[in-house]
Structure formats: C-alpha cells, structure tokens
Protein backbone atom coordinates (compact mmCIF):
# COMPACT_ATOMS: atom_id res chain seq x y z
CA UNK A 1 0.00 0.00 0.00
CA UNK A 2 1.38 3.45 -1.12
CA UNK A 3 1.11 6.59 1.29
CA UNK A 4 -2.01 9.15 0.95
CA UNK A 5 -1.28 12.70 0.66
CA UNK A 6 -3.38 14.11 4.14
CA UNK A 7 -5.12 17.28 2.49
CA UNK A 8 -6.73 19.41 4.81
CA UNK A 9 -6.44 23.27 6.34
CA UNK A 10 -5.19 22.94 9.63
CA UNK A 11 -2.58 25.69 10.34
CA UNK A 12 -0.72 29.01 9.20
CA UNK A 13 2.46 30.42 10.89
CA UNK A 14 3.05 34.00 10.31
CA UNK A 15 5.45 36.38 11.42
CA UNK A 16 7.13 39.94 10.83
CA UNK A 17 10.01 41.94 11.22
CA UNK A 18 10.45 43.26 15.03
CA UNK A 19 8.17 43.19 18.06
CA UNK A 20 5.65 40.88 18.77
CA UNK A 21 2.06 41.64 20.14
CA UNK A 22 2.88 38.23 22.79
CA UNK A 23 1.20 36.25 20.17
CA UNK A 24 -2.49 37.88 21.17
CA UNK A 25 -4.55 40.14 23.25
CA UNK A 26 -7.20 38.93 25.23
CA UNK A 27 -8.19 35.47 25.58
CA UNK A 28 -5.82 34.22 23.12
CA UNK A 29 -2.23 36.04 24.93
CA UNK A 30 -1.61 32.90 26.23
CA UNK A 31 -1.93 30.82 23.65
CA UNK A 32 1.18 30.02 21.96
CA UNK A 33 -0.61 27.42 19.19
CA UNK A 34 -3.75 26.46 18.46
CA UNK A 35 -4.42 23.04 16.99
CA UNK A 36 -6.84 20.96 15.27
CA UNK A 37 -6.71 16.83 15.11
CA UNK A 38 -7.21 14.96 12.44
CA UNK A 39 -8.45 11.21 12.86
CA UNK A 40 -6.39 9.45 10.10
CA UNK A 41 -7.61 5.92 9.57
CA UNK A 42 -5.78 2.52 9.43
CA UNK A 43 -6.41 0.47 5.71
CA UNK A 44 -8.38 -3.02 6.62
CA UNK A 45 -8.84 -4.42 3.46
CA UNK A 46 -8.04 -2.71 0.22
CA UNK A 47 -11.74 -4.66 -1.62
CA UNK A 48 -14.65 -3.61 0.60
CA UNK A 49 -15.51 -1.77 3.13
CA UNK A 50 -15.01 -3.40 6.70
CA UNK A 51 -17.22 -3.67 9.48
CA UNK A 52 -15.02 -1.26 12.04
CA UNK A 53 -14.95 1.17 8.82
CA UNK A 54 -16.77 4.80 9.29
CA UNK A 55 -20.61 5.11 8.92
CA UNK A 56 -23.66 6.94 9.38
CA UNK A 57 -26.48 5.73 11.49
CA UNK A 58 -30.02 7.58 11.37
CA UNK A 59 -32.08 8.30 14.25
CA UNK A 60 -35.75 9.67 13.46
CA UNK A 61 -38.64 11.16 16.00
CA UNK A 62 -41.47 11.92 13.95
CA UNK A 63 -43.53 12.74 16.96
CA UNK A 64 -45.05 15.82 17.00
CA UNK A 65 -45.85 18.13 19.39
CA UNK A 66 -47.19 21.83 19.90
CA UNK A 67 -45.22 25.03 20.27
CA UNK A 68 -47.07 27.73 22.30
CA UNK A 69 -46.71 29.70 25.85
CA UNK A 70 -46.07 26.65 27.76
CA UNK A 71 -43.03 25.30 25.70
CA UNK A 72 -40.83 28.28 27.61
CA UNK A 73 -36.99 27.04 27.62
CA UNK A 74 -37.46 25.92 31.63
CA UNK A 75 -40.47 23.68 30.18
CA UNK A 76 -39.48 22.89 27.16
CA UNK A 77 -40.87 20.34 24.48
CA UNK A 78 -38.26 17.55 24.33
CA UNK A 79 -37.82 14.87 21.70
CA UNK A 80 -35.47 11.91 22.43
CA UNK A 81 -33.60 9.51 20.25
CA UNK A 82 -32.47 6.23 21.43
CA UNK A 83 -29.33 4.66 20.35
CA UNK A 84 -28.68 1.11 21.45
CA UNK A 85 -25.76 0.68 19.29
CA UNK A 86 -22.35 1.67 21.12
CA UNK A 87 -19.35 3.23 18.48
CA UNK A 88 -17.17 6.38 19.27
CA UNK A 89 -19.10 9.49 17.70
CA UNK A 90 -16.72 11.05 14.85
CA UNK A 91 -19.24 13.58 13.53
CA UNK A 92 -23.11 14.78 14.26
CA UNK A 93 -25.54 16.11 12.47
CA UNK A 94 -29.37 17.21 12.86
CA UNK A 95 -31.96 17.58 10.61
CA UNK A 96 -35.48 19.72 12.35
CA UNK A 97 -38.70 20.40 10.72
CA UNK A 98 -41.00 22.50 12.46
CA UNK A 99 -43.75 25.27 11.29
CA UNK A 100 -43.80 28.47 13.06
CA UNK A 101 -45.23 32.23 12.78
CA UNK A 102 -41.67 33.64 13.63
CA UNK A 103 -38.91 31.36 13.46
CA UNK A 104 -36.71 33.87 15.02
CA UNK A 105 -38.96 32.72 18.52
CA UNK A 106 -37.85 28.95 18.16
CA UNK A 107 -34.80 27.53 20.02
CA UNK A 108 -33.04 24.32 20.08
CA UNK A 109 -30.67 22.41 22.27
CA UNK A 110 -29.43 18.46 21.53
CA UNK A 111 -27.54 16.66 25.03
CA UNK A 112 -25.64 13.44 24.52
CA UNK A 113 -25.99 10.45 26.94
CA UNK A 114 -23.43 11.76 28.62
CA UNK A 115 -24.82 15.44 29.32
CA UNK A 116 -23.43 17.41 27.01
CA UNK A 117 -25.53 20.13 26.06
CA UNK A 118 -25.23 21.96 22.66
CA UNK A 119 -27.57 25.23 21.81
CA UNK A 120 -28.09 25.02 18.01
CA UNK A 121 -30.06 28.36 17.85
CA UNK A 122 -29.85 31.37 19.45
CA UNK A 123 -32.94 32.85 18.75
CA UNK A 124 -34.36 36.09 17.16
CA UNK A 125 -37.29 37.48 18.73
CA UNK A 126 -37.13 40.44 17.02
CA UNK A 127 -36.00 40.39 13.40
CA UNK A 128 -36.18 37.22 12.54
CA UNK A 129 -39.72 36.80 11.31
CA UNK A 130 -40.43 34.42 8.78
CA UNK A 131 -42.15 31.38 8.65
CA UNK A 132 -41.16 27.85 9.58
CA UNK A 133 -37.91 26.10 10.06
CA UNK A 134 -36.48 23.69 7.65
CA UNK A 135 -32.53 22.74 8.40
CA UNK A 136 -30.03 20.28 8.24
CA UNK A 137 -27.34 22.10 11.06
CA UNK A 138 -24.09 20.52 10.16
CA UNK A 139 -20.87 22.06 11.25
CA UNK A 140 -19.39 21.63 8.00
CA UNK A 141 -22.11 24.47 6.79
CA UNK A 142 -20.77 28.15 5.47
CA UNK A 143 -22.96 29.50 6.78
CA UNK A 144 -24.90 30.22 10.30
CA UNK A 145 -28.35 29.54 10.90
CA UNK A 146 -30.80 32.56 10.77
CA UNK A 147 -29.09 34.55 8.76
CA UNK A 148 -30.72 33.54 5.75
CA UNK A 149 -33.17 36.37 5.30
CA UNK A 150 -35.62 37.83 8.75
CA UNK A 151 -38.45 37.46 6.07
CA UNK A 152 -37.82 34.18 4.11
CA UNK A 153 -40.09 31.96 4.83
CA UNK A 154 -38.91 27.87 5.10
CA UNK A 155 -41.06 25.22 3.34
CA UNK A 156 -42.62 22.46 5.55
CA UNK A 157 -41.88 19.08 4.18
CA UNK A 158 -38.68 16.95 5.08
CA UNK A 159 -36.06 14.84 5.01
CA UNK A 160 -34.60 15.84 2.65
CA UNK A 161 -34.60 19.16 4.22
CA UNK A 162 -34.79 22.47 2.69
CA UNK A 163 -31.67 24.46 4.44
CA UNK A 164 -27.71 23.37 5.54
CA UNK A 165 -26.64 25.81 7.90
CA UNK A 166 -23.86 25.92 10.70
CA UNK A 167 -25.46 25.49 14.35
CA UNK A 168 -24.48 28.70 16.58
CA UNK A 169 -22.28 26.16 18.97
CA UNK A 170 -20.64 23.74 17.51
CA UNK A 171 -21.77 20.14 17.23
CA UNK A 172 -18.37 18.74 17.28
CA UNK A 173 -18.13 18.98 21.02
CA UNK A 174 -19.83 15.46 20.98
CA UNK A 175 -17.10 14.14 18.83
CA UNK A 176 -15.32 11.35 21.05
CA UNK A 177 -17.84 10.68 23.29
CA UNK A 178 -19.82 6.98 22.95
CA UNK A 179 -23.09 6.95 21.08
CA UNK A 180 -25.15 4.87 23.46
CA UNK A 181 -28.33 6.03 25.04
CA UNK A 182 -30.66 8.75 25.11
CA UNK A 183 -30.25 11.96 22.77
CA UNK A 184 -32.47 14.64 23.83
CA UNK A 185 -33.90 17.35 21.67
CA UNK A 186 -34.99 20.12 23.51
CA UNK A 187 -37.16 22.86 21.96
CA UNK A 188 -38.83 25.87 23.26
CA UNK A 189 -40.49 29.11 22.40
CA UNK A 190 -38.09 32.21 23.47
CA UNK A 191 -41.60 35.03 23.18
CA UNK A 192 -44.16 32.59 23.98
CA UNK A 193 -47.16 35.31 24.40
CA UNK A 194 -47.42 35.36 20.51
CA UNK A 195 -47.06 33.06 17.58
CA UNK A 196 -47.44 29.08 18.05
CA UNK A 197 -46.22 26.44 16.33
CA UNK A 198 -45.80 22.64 15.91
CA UNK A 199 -42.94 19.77 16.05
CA UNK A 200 -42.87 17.98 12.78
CA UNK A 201 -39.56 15.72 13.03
CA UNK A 202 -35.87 15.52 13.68
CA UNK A 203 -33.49 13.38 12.61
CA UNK A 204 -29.88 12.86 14.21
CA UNK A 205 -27.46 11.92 12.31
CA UNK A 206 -24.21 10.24 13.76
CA UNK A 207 -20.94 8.92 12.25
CA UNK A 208 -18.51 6.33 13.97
CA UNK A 209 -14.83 6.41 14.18
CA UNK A 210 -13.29 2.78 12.50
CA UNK A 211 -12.06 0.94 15.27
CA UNK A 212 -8.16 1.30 13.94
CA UNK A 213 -6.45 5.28 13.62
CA UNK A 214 -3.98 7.12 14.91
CA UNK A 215 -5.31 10.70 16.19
CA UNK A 216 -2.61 13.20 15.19
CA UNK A 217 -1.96 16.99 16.06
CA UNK A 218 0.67 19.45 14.48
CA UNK A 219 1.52 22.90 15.85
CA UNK A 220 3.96 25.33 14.53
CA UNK A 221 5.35 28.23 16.91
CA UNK A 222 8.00 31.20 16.91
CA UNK A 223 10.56 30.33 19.48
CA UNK A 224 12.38 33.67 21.34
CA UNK A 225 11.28 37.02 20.36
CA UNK A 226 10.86 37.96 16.71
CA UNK A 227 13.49 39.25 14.76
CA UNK A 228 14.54 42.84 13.39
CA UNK A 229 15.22 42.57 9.59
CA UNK A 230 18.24 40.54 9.15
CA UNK A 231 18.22 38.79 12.80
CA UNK A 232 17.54 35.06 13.02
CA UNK A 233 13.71 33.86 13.11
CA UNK A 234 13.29 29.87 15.10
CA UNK A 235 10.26 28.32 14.85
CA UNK A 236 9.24 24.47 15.95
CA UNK A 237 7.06 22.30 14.57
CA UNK A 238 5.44 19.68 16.74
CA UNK A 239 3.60 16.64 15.77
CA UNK A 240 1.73 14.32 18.41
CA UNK A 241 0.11 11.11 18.76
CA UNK A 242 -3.18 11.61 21.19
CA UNK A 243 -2.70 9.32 24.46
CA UNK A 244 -5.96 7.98 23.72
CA UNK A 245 -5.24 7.20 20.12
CA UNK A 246 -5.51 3.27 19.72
CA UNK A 247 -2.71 2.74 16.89
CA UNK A 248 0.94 4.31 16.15
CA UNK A 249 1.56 6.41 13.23
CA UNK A 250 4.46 5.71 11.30
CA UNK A 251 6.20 7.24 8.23
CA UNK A 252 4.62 10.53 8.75
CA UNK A 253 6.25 13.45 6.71
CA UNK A 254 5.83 16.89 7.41
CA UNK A 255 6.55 19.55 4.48
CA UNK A 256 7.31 23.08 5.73
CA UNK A 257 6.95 25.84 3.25
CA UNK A 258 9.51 28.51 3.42
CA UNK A 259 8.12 32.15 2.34
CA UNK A 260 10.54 34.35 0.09
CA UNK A 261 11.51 36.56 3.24
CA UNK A 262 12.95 33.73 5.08
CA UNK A 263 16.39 31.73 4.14
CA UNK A 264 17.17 28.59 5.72
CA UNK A 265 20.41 28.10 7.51
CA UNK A 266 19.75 24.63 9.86
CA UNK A 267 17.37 22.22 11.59
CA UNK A 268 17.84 20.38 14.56
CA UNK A 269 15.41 17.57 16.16
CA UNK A 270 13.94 14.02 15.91
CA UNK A 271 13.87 12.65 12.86
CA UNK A 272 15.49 14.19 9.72
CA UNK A 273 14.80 17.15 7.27
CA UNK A 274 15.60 17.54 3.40
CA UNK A 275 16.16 21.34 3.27
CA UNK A 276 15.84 20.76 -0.64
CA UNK A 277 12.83 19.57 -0.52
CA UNK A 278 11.94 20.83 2.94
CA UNK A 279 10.57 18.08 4.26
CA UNK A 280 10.64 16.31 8.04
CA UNK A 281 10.52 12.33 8.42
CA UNK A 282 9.07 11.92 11.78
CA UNK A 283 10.11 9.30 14.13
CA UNK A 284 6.90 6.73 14.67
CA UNK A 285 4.86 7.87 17.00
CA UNK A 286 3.04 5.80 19.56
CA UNK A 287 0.02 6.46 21.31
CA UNK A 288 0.97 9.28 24.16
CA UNK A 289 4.15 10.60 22.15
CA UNK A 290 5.52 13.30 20.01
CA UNK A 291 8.46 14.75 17.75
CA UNK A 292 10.11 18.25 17.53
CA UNK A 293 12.05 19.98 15.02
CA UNK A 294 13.56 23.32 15.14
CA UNK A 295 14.12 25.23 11.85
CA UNK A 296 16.40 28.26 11.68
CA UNK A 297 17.15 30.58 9.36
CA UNK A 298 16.98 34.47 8.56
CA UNK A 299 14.69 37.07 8.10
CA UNK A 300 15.02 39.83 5.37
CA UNK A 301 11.84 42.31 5.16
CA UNK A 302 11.14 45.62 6.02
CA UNK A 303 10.20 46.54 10.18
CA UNK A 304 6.22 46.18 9.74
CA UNK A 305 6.21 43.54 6.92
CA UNK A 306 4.18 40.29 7.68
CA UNK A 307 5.46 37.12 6.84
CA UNK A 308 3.55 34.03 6.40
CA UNK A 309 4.69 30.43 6.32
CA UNK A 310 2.35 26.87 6.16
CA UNK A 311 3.36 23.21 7.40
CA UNK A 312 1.05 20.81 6.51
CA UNK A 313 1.62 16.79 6.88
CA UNK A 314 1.79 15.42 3.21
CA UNK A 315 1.93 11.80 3.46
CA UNK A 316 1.98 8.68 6.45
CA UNK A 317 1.61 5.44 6.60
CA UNK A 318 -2.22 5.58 8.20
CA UNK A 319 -4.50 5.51 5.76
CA UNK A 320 -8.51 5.95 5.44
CA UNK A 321 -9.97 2.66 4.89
CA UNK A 322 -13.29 2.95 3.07
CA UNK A 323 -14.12 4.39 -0.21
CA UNK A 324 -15.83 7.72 -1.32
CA UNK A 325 -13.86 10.31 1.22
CA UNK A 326 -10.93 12.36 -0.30
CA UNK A 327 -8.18 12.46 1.56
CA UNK A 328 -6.84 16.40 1.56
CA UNK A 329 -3.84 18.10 2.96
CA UNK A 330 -3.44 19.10 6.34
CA UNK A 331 -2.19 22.30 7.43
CA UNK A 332 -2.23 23.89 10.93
CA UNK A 333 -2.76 27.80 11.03
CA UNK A 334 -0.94 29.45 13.70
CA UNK A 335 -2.59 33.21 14.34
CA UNK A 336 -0.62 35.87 12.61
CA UNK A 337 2.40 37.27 14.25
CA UNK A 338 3.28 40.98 13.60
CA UNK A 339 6.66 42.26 14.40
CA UNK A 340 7.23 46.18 14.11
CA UNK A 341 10.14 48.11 14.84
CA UNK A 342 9.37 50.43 17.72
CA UNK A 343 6.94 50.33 20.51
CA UNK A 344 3.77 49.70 17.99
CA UNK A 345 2.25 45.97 18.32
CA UNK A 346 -0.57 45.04 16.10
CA UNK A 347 -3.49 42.84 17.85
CA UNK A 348 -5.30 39.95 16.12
CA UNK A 349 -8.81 39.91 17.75
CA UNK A 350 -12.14 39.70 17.32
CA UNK A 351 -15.09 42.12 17.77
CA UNK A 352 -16.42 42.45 21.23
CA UNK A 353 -18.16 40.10 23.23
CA UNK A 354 -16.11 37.26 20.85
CA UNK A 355 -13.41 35.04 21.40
CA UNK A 356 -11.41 33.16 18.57
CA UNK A 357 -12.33 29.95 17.93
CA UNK A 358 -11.39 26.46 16.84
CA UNK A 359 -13.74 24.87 14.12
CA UNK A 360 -13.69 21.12 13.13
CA UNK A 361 -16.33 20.54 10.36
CA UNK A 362 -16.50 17.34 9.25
CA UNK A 363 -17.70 16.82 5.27
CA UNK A 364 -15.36 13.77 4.44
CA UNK A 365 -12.76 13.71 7.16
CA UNK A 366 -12.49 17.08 8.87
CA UNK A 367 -12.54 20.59 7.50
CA UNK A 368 -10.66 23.35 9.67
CA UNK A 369 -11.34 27.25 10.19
CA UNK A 370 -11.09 29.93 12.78
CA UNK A 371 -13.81 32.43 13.52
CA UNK A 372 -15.07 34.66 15.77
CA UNK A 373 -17.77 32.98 18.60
C-alpha cells in the first residue's frame, strides 16, 4: 500500500520583522498554538468496506408536538432519540422540521448520553420573522443559521430538508464521546405570548470512528522574540500522537513551506529534514508521544512587513480505509504574528463580546477554520 497525501487546512504560521504583540490580546495572549486533530484511519482491506470502517447511522422522532406559551426554555418540548448501538461518535448532524409564525422565537438544544448540552439556535425574537424552520445544522455548513433572510419563509416538508446551515455552537463537542443512550432534543419558544407552532420531526445523524487510527496533532510556533530585519527567526514544529489514540503512526512526513523573506540556515530535532525539498521524516509515534524539530534561518523584510509560512503533513503510513472520502492536505494555522520596529504591536482579535475559535467541520474527514464565537 502506497502513502495518501493528508489534504486538509489545519494551520498558518506567520510572522514579521520586530516586536511581537505576545502572540495575542485577550483570551488568546496565552496561547502560543492552536491546533486541530485529524483522525487518520488505518487500511483493513483494500476490496470492501469493513465492518469497524466509518458510517452513518439515522435516528428519526417523527412525533409531534405543539409550540405555544407553555413550551418556555425551563419547560421545554423535548424529543429523544435512542441509540442502542455503542461506536465512538466522529461527527453529528441534525436535521429539524418544524412550522412556526416567527422562526426567530424557536430555540433548540441536543444533550448526549453523557450530558453534554449543545444550543443550536440562538434565537431572534425580534428580526427574525419568517415562517417555519427547515434545516439540516451541520458544522461543515458556510454558513450560520438565521441569517438567511428575517423574512424568508422555510417550506414544511422533510427529510430531505430544505436548508444546511452551521449550528451557533458547535456540534463537534460530541465528537469522542460513545453513542449509546438517550439523545435529547430540547425545543422551546423564546416570546411565547405570541405566535405558536408545531414539532414535525428531527433526525440525528451520527458517524462512527473505524475501530483502527492514529489521532494526530501538528503545531507550529516562533521560538524567542521575533526578529529585526536581518536577525535570526526559530520556529518548531510539533507533531503528536493523542494518548488515547488506539494505533501508532508511522512514516509521517511533514513539508514546511519557506516564504521568500525567510532563508534557511539549519534544523535540529527528531527525525530528519531535506532542506531541498523541505521536508521532516518523523520518528513513529506511539500512542501518548511526540516529535520536535527546530528550523532556523533568517529574516530579510522591512520593520512592519508580515510574513507568512504553512506546514502541513503530506503523506503517512495511516491511511482511510473505506471508499468515497478524499483524503486532503493538512495544514495547521498558527494566528498571525506581527513584528514592528518600535513600541507599535498590532493585535489579532475579534469584535467584542467574541473570542477566537477552533472549528472542526466534518464533510469527508475534517474541514478546519477559525472564527469569531
């Protein structure tokens, strides 16, 4: 079996030429990388797909129910699904029908066995007025849910269902846990003295993780301060197995992309890296473990100028076992680094009342972003 190129977003390093802003303001001035996993999956059989291989289960509640002034969020209607099958969750989705005056009213919660509690909706009460809601909320979505139009009304037949749209928290905080048990829909009217409604269906969607993979992380960081134009920039790229990963990942290669402002003098670490073709062979990795590599070099840009570099891992010997899912690049974005000459720093933040965050969106294997939440 040959090695798969791993194709996916993940990370972006960038620097400049003098000061640094401490890598953030706010929440994130502690954070010195932020990183995203990526389940890469062990080959089984290279005919059909096996029976530990990824797949989709269904869950339907077709009960309905009515939406008025006693479905307030302390009371709320609640839909279940049970799951008697037991797998490690890899991905969620949720599909919910339900006909409404003002959408905007209507909001929705789904809790896992295990109690954790995800709001899909916010809520509108005030602009969002049209009728009905008709939506797939996937995570892998471009974009949020009620922000489609305060007017447009949704139609009121389903599966398949009318609208994809991202949830407003993010349904990949049930990723890892175990499927088993009770799923509970929870829906409620946020201005119940106007405008009822009724419960049509929902259907929960939920992906397992094949038995076999190797759970793998990359991070890249700026070591020391940043330099002045001319000075010597070290950054360190980092890959790791996840303790709880059940295989070991072996002949992993990491290919580091060196931007025009930066020439390459050494690199120092585990394994060994091609400076032609700037690539890192990483030691194997077992579950619990991890490689460095430092890469040095020099920096030639003007005080002010922003520099950015990628890493992304390009090829290892874990592979996705069943067919249909493209297997994409991986990079890891690191937030932008600005180095100015002088006293100035330049912040990376959001607007406020948000925090950056971490995406995972899952449409194949996992899709990667950063936004504001």
């Amino acid at each position: 079996m040959g090695y798969h190129d791993l194709n996916r977003p993940l990370t972006m390093f960038a620097y400049a030429s003098s000061m640094i802003n401490g890598m953030v303001s706010g929440s994130w001035r502690r954070m010195a990388a932020h990183f995203v996993r990526l389940l890469i999956f062990t080959v089984l059989t290279a005919v059909a797909v096996p029976a530990g291989a990824q797949s989709t289960s269904t869950f339907s509640n077709t009960t309905s129910g009515t939406i008025n002034g006693t479905t307030v969020c302390t009371t709320p209607l609640v839909r279940t699904f049970a799951v008697g099958n037991t797998f490690m969750v890899a991905d969620v989705n949720i599909g919910i029908l339900a006909t409404h005056g003002w959408r905007g009213d209507l909001q929705f919660t789904l809790q896992s066995p295990t109690g954790t509690r995800v709001q899909l909706t916010n809520g509108d009460t005030q602009s969002i007025s049209g009728d009905n809601f008709n939506v797939l909320l996937d995570d892998a979505a471009t974009q949020l849910v009620n922000t489609d139009g305060a007017n447009r009304n949704h139609s009121t037949s389903a599966p398949p269902y009318q609208n994809t749209y991202q949830p407003r928290s993010l349904l990949s905080a049930f990723d890892g846990e175990t499927s088993a048990g009770t799923w509970r829909l929870e829906i409620c009217d946020l201005y119940p003295a106007a405008d009822n409604g009724q419960f049509v269906r929902a259907d929960l969607y939920l992906r397992s993780a094949p038995a076999n993979y190797a759970d793998l992380s990359l991070t890249k960081v700026l070591i020391g301060n940043p330099p002045a134009n001319g000075g010597q920039a070290i950054y360190r790229l980092t890959v790791s197995n996840a303790s709880n990963s059940p295989s070991s990942a072996s002949g992993i290669a990491v290919r580091d992309t060196f931007p025009g402002q930066f020439t390459f003098s050494s690199a120092s670490g585990a394994g060994s890296f091609n400076a032609g073709t700037r690539v890192w062979s990483v030691p194997t990795l077992a579950p619990g473990a991890s490689a460095t590599l430092d890469i040095r070099g020099t920096i030639s840009a003007n005080a002010g100028t922003t520099i950015t570099s990628t890493a992304e891992i390009i090829s290892s010997s874990i592979k996705i076992t069943f067919p249909g899912i493209k297997i994409i690049p991986v990079r890891i974005k690191i937030i932008p680094i600005r180095i100015n000459s002088g006293v100035d720093r330049n912040q990376f933040r959001c607007g406020p009342g948000s925090i950056p965050v971490w995406t995972r969106i899952n449409p194949g294997m996992h899709r990667n972003q950063f936004r504001c939440g």
